[in-house]
PDB file of N, CA and C in Angstrom:
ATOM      1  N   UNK A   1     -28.989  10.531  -7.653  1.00  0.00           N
ATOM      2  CA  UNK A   1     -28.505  10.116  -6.348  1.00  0.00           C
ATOM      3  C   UNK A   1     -26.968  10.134  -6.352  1.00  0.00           C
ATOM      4  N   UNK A   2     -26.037  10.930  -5.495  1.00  0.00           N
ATOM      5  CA  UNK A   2     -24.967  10.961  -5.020  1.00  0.00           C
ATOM      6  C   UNK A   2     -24.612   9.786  -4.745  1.00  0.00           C
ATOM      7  N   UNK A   3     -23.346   9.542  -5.468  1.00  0.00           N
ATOM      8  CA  UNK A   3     -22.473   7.898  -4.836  1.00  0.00           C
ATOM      9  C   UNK A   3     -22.148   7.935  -3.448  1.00  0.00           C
ATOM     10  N   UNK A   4     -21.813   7.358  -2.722  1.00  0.00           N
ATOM     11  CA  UNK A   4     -21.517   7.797  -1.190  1.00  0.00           C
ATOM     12  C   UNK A   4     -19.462   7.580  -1.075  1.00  0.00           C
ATOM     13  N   UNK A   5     -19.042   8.293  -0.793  1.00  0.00           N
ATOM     14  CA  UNK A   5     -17.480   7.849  -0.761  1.00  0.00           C
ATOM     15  C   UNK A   5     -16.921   6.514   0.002  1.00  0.00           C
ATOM     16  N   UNK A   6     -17.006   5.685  -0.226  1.00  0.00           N
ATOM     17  CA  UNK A   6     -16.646   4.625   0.641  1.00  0.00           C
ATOM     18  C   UNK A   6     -14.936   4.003   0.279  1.00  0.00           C
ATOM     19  N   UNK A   7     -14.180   4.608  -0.823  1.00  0.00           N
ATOM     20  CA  UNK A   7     -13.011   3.860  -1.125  1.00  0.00           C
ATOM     21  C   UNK A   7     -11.886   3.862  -0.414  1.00  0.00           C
ATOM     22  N   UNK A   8     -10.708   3.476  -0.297  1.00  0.00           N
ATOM     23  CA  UNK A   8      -9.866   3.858   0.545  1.00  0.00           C
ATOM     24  C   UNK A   8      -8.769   3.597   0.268  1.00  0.00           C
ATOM     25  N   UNK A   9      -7.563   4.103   0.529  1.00  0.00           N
ATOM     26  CA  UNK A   9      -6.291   4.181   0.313  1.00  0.00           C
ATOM     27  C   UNK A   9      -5.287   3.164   1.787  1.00  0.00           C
ATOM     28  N   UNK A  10      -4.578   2.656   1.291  1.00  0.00           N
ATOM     29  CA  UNK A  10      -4.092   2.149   2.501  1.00  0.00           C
ATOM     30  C   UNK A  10      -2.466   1.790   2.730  1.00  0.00           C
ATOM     31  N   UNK A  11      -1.683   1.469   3.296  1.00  0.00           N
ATOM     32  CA  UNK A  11      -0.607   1.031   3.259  1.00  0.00           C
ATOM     33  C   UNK A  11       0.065   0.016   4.046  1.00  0.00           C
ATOM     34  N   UNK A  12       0.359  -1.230   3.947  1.00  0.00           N
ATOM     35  CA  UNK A  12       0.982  -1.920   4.464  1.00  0.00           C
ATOM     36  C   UNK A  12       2.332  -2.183   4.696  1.00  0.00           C
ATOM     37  N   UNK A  13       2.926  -2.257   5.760  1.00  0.00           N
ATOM     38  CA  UNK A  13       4.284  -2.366   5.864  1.00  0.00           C
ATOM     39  C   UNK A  13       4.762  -4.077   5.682  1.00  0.00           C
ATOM     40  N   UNK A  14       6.044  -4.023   5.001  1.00  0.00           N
ATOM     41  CA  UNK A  14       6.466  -4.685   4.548  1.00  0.00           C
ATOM     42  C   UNK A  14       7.764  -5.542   4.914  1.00  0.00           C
ATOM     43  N   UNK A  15       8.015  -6.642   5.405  1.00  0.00           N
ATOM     44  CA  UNK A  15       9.189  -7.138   5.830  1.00  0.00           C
ATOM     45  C   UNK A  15      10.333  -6.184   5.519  1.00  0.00           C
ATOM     46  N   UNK A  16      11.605  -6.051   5.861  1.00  0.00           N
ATOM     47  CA  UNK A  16      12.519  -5.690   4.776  1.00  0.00           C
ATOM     48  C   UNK A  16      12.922  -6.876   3.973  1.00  0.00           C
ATOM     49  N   UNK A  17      13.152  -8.241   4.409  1.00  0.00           N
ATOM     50  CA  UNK A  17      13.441  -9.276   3.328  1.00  0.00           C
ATOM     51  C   UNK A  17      12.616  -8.726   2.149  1.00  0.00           C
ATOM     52  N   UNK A  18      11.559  -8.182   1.909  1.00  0.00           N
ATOM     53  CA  UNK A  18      11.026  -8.152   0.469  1.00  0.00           C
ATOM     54  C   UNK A  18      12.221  -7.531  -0.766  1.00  0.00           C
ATOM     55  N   UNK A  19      13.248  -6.502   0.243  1.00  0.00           N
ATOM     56  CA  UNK A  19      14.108  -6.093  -0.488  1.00  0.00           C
ATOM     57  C   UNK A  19      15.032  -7.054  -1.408  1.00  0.00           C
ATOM     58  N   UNK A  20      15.509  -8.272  -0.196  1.00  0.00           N
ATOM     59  CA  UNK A  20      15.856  -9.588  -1.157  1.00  0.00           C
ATOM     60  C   UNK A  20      15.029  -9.783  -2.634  1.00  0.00           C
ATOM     61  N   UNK A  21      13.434  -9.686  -2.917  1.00  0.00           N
ATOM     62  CA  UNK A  21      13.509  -9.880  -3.992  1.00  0.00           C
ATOM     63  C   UNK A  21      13.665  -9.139  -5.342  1.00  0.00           C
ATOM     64  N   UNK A  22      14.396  -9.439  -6.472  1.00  0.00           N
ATOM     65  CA  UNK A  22      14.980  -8.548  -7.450  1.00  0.00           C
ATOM     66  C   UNK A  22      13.554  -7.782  -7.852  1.00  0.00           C
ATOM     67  N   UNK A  23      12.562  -7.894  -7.836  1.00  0.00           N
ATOM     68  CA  UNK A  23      11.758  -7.221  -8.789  1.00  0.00           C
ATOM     69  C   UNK A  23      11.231  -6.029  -7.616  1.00  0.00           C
ATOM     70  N   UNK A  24      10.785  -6.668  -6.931  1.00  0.00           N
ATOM     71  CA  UNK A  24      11.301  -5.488  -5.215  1.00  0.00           C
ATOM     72  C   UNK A  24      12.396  -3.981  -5.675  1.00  0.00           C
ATOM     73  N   UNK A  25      13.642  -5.178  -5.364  1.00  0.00           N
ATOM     74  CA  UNK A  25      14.482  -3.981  -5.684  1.00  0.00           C
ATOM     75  C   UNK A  25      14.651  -3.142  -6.744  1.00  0.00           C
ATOM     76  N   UNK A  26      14.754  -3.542  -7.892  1.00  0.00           N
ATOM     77  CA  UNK A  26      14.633  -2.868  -8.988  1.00  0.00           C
ATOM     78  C   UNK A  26      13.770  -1.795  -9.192  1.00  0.00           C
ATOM     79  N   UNK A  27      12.620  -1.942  -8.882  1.00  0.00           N
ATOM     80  CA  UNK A  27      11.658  -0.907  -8.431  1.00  0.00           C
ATOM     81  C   UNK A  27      12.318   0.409  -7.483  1.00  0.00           C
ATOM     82  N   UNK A  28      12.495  -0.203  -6.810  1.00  0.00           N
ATOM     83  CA  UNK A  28      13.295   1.170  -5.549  1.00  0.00           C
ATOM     84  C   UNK A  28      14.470   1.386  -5.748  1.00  0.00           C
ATOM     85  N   UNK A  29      15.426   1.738  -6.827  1.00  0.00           N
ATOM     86  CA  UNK A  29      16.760   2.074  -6.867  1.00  0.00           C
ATOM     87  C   UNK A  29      17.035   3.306  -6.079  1.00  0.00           C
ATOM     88  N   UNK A  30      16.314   4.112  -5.371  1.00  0.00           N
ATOM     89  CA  UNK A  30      16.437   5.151  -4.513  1.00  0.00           C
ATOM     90  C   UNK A  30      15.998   5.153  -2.946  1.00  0.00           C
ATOM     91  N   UNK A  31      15.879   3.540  -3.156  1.00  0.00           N
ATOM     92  CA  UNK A  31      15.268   3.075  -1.868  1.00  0.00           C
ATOM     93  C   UNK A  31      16.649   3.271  -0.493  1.00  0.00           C
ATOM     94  N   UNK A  32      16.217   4.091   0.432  1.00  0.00           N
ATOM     95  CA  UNK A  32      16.630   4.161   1.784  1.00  0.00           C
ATOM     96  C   UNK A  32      17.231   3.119   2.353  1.00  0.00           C
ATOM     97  N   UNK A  33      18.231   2.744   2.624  1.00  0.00           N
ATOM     98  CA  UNK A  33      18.588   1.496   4.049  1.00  0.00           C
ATOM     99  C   UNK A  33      18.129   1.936   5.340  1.00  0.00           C
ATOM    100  N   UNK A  34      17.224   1.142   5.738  1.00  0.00           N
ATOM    101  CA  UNK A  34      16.257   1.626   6.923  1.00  0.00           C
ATOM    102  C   UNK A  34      15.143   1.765   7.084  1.00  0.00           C
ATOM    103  N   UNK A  35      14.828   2.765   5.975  1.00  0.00           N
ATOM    104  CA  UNK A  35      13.308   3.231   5.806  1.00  0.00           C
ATOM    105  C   UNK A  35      12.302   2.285   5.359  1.00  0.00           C
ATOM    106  N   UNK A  36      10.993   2.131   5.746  1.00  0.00           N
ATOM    107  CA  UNK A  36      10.081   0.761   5.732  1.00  0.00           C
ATOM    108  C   UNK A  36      10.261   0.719   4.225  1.00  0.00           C
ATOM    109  N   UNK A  37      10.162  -0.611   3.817  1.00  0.00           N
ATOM    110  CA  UNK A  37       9.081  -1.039   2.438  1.00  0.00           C
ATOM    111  C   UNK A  37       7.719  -1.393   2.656  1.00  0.00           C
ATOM    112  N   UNK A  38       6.908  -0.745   1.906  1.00  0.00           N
ATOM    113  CA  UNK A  38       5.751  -0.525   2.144  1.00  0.00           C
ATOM    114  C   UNK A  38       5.275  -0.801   0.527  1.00  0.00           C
ATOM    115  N   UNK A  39       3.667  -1.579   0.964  1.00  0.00           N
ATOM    116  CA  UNK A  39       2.674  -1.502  -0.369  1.00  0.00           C
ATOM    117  C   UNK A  39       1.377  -0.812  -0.416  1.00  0.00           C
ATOM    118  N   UNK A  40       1.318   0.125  -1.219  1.00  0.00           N
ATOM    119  CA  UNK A  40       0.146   1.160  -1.128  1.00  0.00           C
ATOM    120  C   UNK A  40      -1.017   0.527  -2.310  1.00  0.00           C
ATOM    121  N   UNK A  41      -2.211   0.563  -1.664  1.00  0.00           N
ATOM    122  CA  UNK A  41      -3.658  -0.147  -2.482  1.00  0.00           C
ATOM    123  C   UNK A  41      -4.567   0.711  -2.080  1.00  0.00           C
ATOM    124  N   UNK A  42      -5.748   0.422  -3.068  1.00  0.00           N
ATOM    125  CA  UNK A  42      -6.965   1.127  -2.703  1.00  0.00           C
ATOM    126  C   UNK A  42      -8.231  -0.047  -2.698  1.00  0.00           C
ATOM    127  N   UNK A  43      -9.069   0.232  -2.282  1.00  0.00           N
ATOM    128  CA  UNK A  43     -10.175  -0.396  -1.741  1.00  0.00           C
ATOM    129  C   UNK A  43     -11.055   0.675  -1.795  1.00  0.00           C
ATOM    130  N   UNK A  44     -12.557  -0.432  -1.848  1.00  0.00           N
ATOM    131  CA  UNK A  44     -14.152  -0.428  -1.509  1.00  0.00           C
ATOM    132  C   UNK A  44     -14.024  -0.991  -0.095  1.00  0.00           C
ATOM    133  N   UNK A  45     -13.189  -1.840   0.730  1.00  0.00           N
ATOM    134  CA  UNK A  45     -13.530  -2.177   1.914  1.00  0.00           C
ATOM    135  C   UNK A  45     -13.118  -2.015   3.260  1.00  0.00           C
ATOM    136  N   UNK A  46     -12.837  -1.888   4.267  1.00  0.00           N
ATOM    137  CA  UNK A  46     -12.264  -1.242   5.235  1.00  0.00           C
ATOM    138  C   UNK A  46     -11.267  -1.700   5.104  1.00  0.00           C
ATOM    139  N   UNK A  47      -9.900  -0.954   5.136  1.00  0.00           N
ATOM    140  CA  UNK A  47      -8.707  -1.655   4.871  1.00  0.00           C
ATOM    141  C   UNK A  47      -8.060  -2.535   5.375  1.00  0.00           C
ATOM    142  N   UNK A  48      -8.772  -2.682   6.843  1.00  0.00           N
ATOM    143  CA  UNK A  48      -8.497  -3.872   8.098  1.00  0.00           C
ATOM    144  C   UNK A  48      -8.432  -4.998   7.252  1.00  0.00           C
ATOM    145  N   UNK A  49      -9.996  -4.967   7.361  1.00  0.00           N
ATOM    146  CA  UNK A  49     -10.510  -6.552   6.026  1.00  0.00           C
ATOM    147  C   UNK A  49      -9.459  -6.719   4.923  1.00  0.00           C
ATOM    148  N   UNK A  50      -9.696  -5.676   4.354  1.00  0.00           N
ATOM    149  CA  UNK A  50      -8.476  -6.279   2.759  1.00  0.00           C
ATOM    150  C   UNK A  50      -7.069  -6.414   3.396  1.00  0.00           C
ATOM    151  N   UNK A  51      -6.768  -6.242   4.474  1.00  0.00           N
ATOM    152  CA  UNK A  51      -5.513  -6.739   4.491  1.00  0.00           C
ATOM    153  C   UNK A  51      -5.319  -8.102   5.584  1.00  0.00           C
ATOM    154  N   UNK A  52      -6.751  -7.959   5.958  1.00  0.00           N
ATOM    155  CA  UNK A  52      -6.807  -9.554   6.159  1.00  0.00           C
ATOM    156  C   UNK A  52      -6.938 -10.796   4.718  1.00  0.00           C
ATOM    157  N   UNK A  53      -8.001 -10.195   3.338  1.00  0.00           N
ATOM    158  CA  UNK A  53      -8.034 -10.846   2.673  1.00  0.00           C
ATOM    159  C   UNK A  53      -6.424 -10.819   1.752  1.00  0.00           C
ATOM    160  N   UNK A  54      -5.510 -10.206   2.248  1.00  0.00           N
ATOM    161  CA  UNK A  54      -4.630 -10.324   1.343  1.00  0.00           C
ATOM    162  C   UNK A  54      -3.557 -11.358   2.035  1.00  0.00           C
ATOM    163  N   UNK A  55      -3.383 -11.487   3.539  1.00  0.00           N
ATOM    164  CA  UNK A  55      -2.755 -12.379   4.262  1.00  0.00           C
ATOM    165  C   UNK A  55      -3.512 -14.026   4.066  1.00  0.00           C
ATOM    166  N   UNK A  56      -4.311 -13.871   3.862  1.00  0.00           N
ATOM    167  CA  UNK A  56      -5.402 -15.430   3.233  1.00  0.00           C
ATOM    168  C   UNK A  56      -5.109 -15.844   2.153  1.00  0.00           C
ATOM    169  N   UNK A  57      -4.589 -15.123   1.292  1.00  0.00           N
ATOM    170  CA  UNK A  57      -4.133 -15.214  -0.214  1.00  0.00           C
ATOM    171  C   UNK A  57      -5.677 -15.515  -1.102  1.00  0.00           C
ATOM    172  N   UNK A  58      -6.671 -14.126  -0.792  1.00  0.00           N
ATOM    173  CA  UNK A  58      -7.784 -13.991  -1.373  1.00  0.00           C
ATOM    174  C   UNK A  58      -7.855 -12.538  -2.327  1.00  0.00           C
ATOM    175  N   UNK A  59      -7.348 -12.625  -3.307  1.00  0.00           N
ATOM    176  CA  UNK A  59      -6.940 -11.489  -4.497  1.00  0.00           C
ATOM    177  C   UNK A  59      -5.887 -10.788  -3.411  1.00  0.00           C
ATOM    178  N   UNK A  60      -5.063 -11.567  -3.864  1.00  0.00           N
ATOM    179  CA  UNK A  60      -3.649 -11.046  -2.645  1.00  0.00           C
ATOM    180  C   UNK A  60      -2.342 -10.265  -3.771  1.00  0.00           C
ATOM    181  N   UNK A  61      -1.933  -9.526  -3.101  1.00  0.00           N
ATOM    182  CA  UNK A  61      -0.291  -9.336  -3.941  1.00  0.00           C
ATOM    183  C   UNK A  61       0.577 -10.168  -2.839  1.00  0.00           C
ATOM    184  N   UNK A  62       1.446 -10.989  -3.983  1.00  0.00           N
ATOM    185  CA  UNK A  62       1.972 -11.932  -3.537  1.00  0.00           C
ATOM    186  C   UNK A  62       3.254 -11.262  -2.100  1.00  0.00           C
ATOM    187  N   UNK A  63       3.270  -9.830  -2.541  1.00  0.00           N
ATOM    188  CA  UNK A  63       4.506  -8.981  -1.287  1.00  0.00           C
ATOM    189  C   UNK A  63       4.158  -9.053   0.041  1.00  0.00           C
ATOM    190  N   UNK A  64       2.324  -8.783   0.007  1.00  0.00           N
ATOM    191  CA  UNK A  64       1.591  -8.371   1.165  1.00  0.00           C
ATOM    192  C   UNK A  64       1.341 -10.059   2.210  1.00  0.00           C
ATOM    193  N   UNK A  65       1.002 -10.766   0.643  1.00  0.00           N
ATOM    194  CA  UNK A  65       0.862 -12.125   1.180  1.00  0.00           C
ATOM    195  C   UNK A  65       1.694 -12.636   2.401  1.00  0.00           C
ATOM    196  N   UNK A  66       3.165 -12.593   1.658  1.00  0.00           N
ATOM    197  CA  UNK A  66       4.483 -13.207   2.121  1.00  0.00           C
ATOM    198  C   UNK A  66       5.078 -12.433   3.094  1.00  0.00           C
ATOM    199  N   UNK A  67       5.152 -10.933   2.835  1.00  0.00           N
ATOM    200  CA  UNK A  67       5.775 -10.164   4.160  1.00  0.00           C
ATOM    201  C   UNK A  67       4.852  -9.213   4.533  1.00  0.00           C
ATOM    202  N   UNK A  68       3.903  -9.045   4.535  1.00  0.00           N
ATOM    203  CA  UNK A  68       2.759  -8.024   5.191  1.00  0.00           C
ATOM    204  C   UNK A  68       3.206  -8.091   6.774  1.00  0.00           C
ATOM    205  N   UNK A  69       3.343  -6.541   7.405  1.00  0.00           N
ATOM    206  CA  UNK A  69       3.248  -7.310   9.009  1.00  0.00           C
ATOM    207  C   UNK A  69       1.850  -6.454   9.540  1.00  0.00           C
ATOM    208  N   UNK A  70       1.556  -5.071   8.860  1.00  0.00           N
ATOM    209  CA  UNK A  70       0.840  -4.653   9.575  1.00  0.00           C
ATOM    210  C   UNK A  70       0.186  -3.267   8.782  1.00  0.00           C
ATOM    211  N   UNK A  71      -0.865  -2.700   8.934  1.00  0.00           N
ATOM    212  CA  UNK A  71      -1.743  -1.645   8.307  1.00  0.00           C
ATOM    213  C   UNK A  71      -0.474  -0.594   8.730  1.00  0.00           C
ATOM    214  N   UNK A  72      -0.165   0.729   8.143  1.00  0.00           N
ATOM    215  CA  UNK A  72       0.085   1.758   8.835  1.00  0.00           C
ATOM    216  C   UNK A  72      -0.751   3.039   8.405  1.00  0.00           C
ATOM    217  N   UNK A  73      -1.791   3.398   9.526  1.00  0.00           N
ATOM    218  CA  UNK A  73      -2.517   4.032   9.479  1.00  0.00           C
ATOM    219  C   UNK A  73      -2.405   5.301   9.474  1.00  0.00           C
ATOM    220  N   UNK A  74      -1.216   5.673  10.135  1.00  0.00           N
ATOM    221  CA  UNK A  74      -0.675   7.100  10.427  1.00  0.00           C
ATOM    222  C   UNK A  74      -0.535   7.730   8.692  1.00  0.00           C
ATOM    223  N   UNK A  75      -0.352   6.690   8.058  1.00  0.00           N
ATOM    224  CA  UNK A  75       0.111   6.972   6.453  1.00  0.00           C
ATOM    225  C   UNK A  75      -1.003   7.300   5.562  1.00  0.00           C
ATOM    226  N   UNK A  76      -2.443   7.047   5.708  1.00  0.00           N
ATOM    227  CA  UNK A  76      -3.191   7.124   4.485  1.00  0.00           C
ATOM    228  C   UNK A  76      -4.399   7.227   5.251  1.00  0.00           C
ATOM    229  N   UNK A  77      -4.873   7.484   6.732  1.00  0.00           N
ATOM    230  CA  UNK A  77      -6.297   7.656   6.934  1.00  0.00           C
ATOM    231  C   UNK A  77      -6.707   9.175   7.094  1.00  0.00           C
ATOM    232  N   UNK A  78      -6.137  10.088   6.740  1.00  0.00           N
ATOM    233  CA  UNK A  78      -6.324  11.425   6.693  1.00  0.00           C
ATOM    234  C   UNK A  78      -7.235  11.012   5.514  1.00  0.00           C
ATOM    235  N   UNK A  79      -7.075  10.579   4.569  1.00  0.00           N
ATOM    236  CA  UNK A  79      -7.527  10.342   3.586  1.00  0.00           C
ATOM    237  C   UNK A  79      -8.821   9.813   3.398  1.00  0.00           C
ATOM    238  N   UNK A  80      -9.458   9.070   4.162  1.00  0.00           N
ATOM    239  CA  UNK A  80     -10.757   8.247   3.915  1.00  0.00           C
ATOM    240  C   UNK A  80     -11.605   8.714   4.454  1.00  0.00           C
ATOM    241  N   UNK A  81     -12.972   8.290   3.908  1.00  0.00           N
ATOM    242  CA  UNK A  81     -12.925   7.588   2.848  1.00  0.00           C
ATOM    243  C   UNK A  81     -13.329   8.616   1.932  1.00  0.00           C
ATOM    244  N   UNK A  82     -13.370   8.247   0.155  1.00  0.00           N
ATOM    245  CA  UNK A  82     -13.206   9.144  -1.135  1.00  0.00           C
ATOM    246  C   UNK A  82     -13.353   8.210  -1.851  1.00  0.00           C
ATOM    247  N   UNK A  83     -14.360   9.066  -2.784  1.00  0.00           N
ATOM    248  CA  UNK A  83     -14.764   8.497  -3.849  1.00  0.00           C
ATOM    249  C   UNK A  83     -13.948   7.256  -4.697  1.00  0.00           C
ATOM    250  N   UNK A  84     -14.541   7.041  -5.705  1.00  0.00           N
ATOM    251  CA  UNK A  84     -13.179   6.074  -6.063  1.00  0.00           C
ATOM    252  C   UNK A  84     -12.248   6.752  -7.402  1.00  0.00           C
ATOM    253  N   UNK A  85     -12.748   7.515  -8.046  1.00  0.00           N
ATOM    254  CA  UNK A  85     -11.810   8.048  -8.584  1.00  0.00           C
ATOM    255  C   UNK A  85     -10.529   8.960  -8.008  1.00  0.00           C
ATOM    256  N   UNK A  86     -11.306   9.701  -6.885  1.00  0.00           N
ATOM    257  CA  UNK A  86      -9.535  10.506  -6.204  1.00  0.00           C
ATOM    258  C   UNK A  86      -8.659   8.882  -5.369  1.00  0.00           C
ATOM    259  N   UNK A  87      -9.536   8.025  -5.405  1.00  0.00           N
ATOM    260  CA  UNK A  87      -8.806   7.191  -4.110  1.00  0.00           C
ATOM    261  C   UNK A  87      -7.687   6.529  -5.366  1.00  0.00           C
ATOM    262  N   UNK A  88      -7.899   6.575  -6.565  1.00  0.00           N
ATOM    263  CA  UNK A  88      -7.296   5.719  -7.477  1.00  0.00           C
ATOM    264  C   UNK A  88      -6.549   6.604  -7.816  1.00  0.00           C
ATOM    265  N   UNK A  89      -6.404   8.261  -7.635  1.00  0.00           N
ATOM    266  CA  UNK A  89      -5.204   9.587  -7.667  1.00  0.00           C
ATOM    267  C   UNK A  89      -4.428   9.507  -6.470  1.00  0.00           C
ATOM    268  N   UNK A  90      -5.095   8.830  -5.597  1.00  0.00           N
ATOM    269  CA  UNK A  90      -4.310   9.034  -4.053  1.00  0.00           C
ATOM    270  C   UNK A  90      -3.249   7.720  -4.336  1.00  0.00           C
ATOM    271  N   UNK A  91      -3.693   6.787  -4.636  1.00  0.00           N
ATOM    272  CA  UNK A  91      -2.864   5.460  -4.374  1.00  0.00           C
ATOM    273  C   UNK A  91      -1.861   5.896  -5.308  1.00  0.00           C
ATOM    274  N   UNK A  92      -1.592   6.597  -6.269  1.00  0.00           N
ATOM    275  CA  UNK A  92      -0.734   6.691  -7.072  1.00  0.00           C
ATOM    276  C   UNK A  92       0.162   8.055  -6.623  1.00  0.00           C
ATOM    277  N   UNK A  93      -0.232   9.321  -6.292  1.00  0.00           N
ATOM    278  CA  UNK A  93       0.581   9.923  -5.152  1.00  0.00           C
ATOM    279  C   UNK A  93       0.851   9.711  -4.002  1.00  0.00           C
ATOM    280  N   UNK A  94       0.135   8.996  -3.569  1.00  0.00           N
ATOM    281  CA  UNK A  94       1.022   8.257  -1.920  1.00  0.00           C
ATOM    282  C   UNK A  94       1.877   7.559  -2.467  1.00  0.00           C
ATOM    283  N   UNK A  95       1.833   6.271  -3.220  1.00  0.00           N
ATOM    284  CA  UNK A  95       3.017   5.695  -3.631  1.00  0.00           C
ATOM    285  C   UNK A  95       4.085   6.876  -4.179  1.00  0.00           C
ATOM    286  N   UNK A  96       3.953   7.254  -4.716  1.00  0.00           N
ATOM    287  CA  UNK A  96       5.309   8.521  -5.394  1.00  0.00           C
ATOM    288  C   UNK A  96       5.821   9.226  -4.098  1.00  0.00           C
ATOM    289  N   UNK A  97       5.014   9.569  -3.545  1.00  0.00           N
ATOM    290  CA  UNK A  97       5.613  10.599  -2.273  1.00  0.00           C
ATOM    291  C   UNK A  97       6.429   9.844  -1.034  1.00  0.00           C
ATOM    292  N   UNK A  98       5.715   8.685  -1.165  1.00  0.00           N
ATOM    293  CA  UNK A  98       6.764   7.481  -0.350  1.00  0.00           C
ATOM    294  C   UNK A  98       8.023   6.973  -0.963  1.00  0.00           C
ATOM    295  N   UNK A  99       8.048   7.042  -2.496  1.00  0.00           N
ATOM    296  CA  UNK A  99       9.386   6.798  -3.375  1.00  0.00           C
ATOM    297  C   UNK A  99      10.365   7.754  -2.471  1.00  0.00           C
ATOM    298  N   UNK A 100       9.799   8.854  -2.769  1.00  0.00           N
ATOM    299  CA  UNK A 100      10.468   9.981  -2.883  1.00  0.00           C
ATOM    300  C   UNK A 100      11.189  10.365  -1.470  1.00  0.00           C
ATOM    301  N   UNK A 101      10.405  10.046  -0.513  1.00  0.00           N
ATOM    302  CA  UNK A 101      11.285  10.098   0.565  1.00  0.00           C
ATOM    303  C   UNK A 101      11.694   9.003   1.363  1.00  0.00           C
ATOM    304  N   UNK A 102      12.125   7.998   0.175  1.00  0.00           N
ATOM    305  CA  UNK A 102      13.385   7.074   0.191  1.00  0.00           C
ATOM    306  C   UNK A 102      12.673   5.520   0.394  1.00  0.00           C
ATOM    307  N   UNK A 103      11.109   5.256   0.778  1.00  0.00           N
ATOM    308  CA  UNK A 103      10.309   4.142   1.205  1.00  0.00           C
ATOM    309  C   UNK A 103      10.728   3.104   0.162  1.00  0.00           C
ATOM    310  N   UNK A 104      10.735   1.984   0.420  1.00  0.00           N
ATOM    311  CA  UNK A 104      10.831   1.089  -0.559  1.00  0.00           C
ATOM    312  C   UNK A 104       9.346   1.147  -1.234  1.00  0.00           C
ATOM    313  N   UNK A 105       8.764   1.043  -2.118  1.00  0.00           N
ATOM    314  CA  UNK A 105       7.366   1.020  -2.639  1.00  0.00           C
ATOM    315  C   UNK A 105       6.980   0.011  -3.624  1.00  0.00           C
ATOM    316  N   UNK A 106       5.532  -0.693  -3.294  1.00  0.00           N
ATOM    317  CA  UNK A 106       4.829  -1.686  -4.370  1.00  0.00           C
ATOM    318  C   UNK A 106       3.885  -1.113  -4.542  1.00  0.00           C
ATOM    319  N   UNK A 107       3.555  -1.183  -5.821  1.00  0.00           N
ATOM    320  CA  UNK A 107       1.400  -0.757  -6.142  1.00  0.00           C
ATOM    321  C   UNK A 107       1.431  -1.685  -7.305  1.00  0.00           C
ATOM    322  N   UNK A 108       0.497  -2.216  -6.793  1.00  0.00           N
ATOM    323  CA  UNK A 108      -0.277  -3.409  -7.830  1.00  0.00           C
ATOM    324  C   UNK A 108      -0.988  -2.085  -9.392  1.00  0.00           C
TER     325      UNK A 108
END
């Protein structure tokens, strides 16, 4: 029996205060003035939900917790849903490709 693809890639935008914190910044030394900070995750659950369970502080990253404002969908639903092994290749090239063109970036 075939697994069914249900995982998903997602991205949340991020206050810019997150930049205030050092471990934030340090991370993005090529980070843009302007351009969102954003945290890229993957999931088994619709990403709506997990980023409701991450504003609840229910297996939360403490970034999404504190400055989460909102899903950005335009960023990662070409993508869904996929298995969970490419979704766990995706979260790690979406994050890079968002470095790269200047995003502030978190991945748990």
């Amino acid at each position: 029996m075939a697994k069914r693809a249900h995982h998903h890639v997602y991205v949340v935008e991020l206050s810019s205060e997150v930049m205030l914190q050092p471990r934030f910044r340090k991370s993005n030394p090529d980070y843009i003035t302007g351009k969102p900070c954003v945290y890229v995750g993957m999931t088994g659950l619709n990403p709506d939900l997990r980023f409701d369970k991450h504003k609840a502080g229910i297996q939360a990253n403490r970034y999404v917790e504190k400055y989460g404002l909102r899903l950005l969908p335009s960023l990662y639903e070409v993508y869904n849903p996929m298995p969970y092994r490419a979704a766990c290749e995706m979260e790690v090239e979406l994050g890079i490709g968002l470095r790269e063109a200047g995003y502030g970036v978190w991945q748990a």
